[in-house]
Each structure stands twice: as C-alpha cells, then as structure tokens.
N, C-alpha and C. Protein backbone atom coordinates (compact mmCIF):
# COMPACT_ATOMS: atom_id res chain seq x y z
N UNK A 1 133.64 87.96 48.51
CA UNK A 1 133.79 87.98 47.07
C UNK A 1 132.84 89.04 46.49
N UNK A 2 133.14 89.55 45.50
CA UNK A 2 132.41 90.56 44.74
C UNK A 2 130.82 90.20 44.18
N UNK A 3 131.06 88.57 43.59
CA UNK A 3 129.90 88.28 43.47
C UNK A 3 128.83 88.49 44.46
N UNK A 4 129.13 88.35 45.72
CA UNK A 4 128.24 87.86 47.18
C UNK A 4 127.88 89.25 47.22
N UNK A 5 128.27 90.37 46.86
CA UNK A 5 128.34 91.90 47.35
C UNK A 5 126.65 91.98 47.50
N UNK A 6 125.84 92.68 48.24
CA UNK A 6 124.78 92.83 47.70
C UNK A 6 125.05 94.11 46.92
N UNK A 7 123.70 94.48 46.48
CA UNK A 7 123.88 95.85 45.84
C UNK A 7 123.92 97.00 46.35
N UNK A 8 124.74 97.93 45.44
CA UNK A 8 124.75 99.61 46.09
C UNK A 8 125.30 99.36 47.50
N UNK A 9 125.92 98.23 47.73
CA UNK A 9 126.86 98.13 49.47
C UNK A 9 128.41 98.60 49.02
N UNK A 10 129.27 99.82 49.58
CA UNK A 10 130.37 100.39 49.16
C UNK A 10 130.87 98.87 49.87
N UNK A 11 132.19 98.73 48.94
CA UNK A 11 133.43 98.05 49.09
C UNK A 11 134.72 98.11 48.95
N UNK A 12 135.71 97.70 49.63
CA UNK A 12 136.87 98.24 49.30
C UNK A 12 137.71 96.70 48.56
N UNK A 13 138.66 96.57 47.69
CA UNK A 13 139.65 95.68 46.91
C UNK A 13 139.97 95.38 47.61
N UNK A 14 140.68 93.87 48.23
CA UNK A 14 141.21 93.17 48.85
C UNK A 14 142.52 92.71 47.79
N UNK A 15 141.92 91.64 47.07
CA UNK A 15 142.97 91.03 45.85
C UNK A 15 142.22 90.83 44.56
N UNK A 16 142.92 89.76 43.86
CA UNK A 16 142.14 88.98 42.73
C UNK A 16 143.00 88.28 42.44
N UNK A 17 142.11 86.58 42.53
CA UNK A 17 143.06 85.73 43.04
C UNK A 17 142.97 85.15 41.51
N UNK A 18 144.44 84.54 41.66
CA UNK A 18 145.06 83.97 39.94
C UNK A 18 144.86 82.49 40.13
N UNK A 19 144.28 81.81 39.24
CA UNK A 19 143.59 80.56 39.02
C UNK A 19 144.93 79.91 38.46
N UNK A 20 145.93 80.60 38.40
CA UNK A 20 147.12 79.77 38.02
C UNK A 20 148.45 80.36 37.45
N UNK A 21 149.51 79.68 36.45
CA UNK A 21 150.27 80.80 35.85
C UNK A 21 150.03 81.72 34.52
N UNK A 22 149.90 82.78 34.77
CA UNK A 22 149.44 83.90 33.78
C UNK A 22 148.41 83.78 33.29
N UNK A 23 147.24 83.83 34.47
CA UNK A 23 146.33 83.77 34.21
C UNK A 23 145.73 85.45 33.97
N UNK A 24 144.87 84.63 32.46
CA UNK A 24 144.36 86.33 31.60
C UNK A 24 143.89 87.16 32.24
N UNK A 25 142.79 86.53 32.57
CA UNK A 25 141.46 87.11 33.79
C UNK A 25 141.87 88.01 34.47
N UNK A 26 142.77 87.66 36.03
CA UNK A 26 143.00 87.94 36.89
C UNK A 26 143.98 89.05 36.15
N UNK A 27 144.83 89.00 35.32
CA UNK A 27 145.27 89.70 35.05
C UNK A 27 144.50 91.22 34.14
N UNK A 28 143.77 90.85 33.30
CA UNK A 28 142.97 91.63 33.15
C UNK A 28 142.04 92.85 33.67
N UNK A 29 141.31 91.84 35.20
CA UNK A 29 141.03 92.62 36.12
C UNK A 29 141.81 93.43 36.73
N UNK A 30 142.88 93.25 37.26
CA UNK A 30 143.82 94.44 37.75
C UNK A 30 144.36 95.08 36.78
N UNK A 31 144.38 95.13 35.39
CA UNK A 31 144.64 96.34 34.45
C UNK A 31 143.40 96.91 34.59
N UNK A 32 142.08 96.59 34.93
CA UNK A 32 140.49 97.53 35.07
C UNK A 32 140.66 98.80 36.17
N UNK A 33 142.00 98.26 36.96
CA UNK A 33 141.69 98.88 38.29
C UNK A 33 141.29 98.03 39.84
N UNK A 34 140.95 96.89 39.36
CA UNK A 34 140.58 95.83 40.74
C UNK A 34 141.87 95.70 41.44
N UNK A 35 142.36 96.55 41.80
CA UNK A 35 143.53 96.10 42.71
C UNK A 35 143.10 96.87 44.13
N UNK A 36 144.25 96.51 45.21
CA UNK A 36 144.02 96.20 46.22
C UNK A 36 143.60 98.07 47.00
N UNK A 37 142.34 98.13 47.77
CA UNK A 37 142.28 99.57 48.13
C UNK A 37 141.18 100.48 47.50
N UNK A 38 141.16 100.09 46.15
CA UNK A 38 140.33 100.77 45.49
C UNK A 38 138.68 100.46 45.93
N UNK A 39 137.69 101.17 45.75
CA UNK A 39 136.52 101.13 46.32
C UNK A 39 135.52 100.63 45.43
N UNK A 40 134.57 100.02 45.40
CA UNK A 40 133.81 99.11 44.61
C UNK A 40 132.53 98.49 45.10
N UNK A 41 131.42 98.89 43.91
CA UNK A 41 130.15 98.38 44.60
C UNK A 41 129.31 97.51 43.17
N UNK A 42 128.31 96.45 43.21
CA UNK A 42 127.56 96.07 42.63
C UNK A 42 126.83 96.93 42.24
N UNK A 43 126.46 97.50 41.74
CA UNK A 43 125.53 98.33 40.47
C UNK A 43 123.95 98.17 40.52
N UNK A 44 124.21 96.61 39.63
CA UNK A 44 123.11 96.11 39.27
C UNK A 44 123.08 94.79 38.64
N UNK A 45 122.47 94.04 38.86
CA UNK A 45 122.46 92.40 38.24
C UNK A 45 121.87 92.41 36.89
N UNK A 46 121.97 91.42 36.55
CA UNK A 46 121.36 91.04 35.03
C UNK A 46 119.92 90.22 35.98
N UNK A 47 118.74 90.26 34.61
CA UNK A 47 117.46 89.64 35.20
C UNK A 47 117.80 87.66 35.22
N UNK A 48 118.45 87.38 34.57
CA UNK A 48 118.46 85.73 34.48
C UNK A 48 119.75 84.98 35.58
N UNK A 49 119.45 84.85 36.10
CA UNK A 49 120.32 84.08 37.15
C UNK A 49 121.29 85.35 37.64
N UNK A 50 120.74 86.83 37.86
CA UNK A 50 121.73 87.57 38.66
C UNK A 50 123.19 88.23 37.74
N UNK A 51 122.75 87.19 36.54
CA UNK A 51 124.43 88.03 35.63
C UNK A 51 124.33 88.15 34.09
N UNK A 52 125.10 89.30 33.64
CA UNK A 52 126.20 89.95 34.45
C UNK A 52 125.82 90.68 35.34
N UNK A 53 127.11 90.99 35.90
CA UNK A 53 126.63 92.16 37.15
C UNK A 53 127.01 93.58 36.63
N UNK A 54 126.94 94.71 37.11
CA UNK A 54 127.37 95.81 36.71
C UNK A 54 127.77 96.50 37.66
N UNK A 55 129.07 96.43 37.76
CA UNK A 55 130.58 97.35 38.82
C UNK A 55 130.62 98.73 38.61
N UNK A 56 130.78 98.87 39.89
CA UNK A 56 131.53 100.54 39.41
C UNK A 56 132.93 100.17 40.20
N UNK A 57 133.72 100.95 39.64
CA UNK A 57 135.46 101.22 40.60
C UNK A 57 135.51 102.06 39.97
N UNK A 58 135.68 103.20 41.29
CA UNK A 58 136.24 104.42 40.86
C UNK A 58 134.78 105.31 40.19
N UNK A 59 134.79 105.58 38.64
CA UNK A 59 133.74 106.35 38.30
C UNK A 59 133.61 105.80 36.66
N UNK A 60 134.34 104.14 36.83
CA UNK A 60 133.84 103.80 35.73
C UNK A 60 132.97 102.01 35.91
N UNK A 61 132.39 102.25 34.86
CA UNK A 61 131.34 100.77 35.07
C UNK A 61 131.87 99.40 34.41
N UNK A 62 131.84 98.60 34.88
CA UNK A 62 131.90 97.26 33.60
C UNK A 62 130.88 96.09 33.66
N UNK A 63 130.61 95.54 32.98
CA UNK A 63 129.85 94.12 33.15
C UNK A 63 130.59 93.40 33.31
N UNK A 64 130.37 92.28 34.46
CA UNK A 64 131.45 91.32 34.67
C UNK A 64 130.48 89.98 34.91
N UNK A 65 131.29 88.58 34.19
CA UNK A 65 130.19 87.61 34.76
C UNK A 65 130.99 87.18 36.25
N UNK A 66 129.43 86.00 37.07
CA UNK A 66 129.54 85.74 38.13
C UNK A 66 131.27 85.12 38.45
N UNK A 67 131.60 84.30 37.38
CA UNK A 67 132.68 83.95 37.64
C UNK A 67 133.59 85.01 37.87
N UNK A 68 133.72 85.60 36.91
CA UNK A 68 135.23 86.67 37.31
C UNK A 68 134.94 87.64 37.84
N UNK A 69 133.43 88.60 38.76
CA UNK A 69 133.63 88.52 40.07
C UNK A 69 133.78 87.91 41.26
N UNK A 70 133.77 86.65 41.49
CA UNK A 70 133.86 85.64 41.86
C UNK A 70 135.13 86.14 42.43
N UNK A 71 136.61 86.48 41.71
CA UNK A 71 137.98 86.34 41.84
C UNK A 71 138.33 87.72 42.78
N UNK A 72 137.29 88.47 42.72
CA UNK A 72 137.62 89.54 43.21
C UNK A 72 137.40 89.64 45.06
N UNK A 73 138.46 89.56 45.75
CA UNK A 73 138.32 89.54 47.34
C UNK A 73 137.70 91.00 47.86
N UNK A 74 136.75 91.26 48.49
CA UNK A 74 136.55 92.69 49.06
C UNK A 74 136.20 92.49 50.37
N UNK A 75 135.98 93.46 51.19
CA UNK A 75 135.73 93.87 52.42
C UNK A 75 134.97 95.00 52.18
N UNK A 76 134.00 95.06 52.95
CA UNK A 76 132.84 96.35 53.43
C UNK A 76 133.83 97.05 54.00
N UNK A 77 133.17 98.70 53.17
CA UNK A 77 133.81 99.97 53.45
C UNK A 77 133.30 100.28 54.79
N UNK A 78 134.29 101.11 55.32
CA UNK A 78 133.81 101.18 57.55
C UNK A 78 132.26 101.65 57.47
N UNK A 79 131.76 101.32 58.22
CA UNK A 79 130.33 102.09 58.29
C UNK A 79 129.05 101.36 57.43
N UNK A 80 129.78 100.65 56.29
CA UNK A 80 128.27 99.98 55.41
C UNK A 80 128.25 98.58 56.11
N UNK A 81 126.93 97.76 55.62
CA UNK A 81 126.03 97.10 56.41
C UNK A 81 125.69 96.23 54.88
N UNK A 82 126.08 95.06 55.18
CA UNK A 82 125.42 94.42 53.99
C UNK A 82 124.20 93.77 54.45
C-alpha cells in the first residue's frame, strides 16, 4: 500500500481498490493519475501521526490522507530497497 511506502522509495501503480459502488475516492484517485504502471513515491509525511503524506506521480505532487493512500496498491520499482 502507498501508505506503508517508506520515503523517497520509487514505486510503481498496481490498482486502487473501490470500497464499493461508485465510489468517489477511488475514483478520484485514478482521474490524479493513480492508475495502474505509473511510478510513485512518498515525498514526505506530515509531523502529527505521519499525515498527510506528500506524493509525487509523474512530476506532480498531492497531499493525500493515510486513508486514501491506503487504497492505492504498489510494488517497488526493480532495483529499490525499502
């Protein structure tokens, strides 16, 4: 999961899983770009319990809380080391 990412570890999109029917979120996130392939790393945390976090995909940033990275499935890019 995206949340678990540590930081500055490259990642690649897996999914983003839908909590149900038409769900906003999930849907939301893949209009950001979180879809499957695309490359993605943790940024930087917030100081109070770790959130928000701060994403990059691609060459743009967002704040996301723990939950709705949470939804996001990734896999380590070949070669990085979490």
């Amino acid at each position: 999961m995206l949340s678990e990412l540590p930081g500055r570890t490259p990642a690649t999109v897996l999914s983003v899983t839908d909590r149900g029917p038409n769900d906003n979120i999930a849907r939301r996130l893949r209009e950001l770009g979180f879809v499957q392939g695309e490359e993605v790393q943790v940024m930087a945390r917030g100081p109070i319990g770790g959130e928000p976090l701060l994403v990059q995909i691609g060459y743009t940033r967002f704040a996301l809380r723990l939950s709705e990275a949470a939804r996001v499935q990734v896999a380590l890019a070949q070669g990085a080391t979490a």
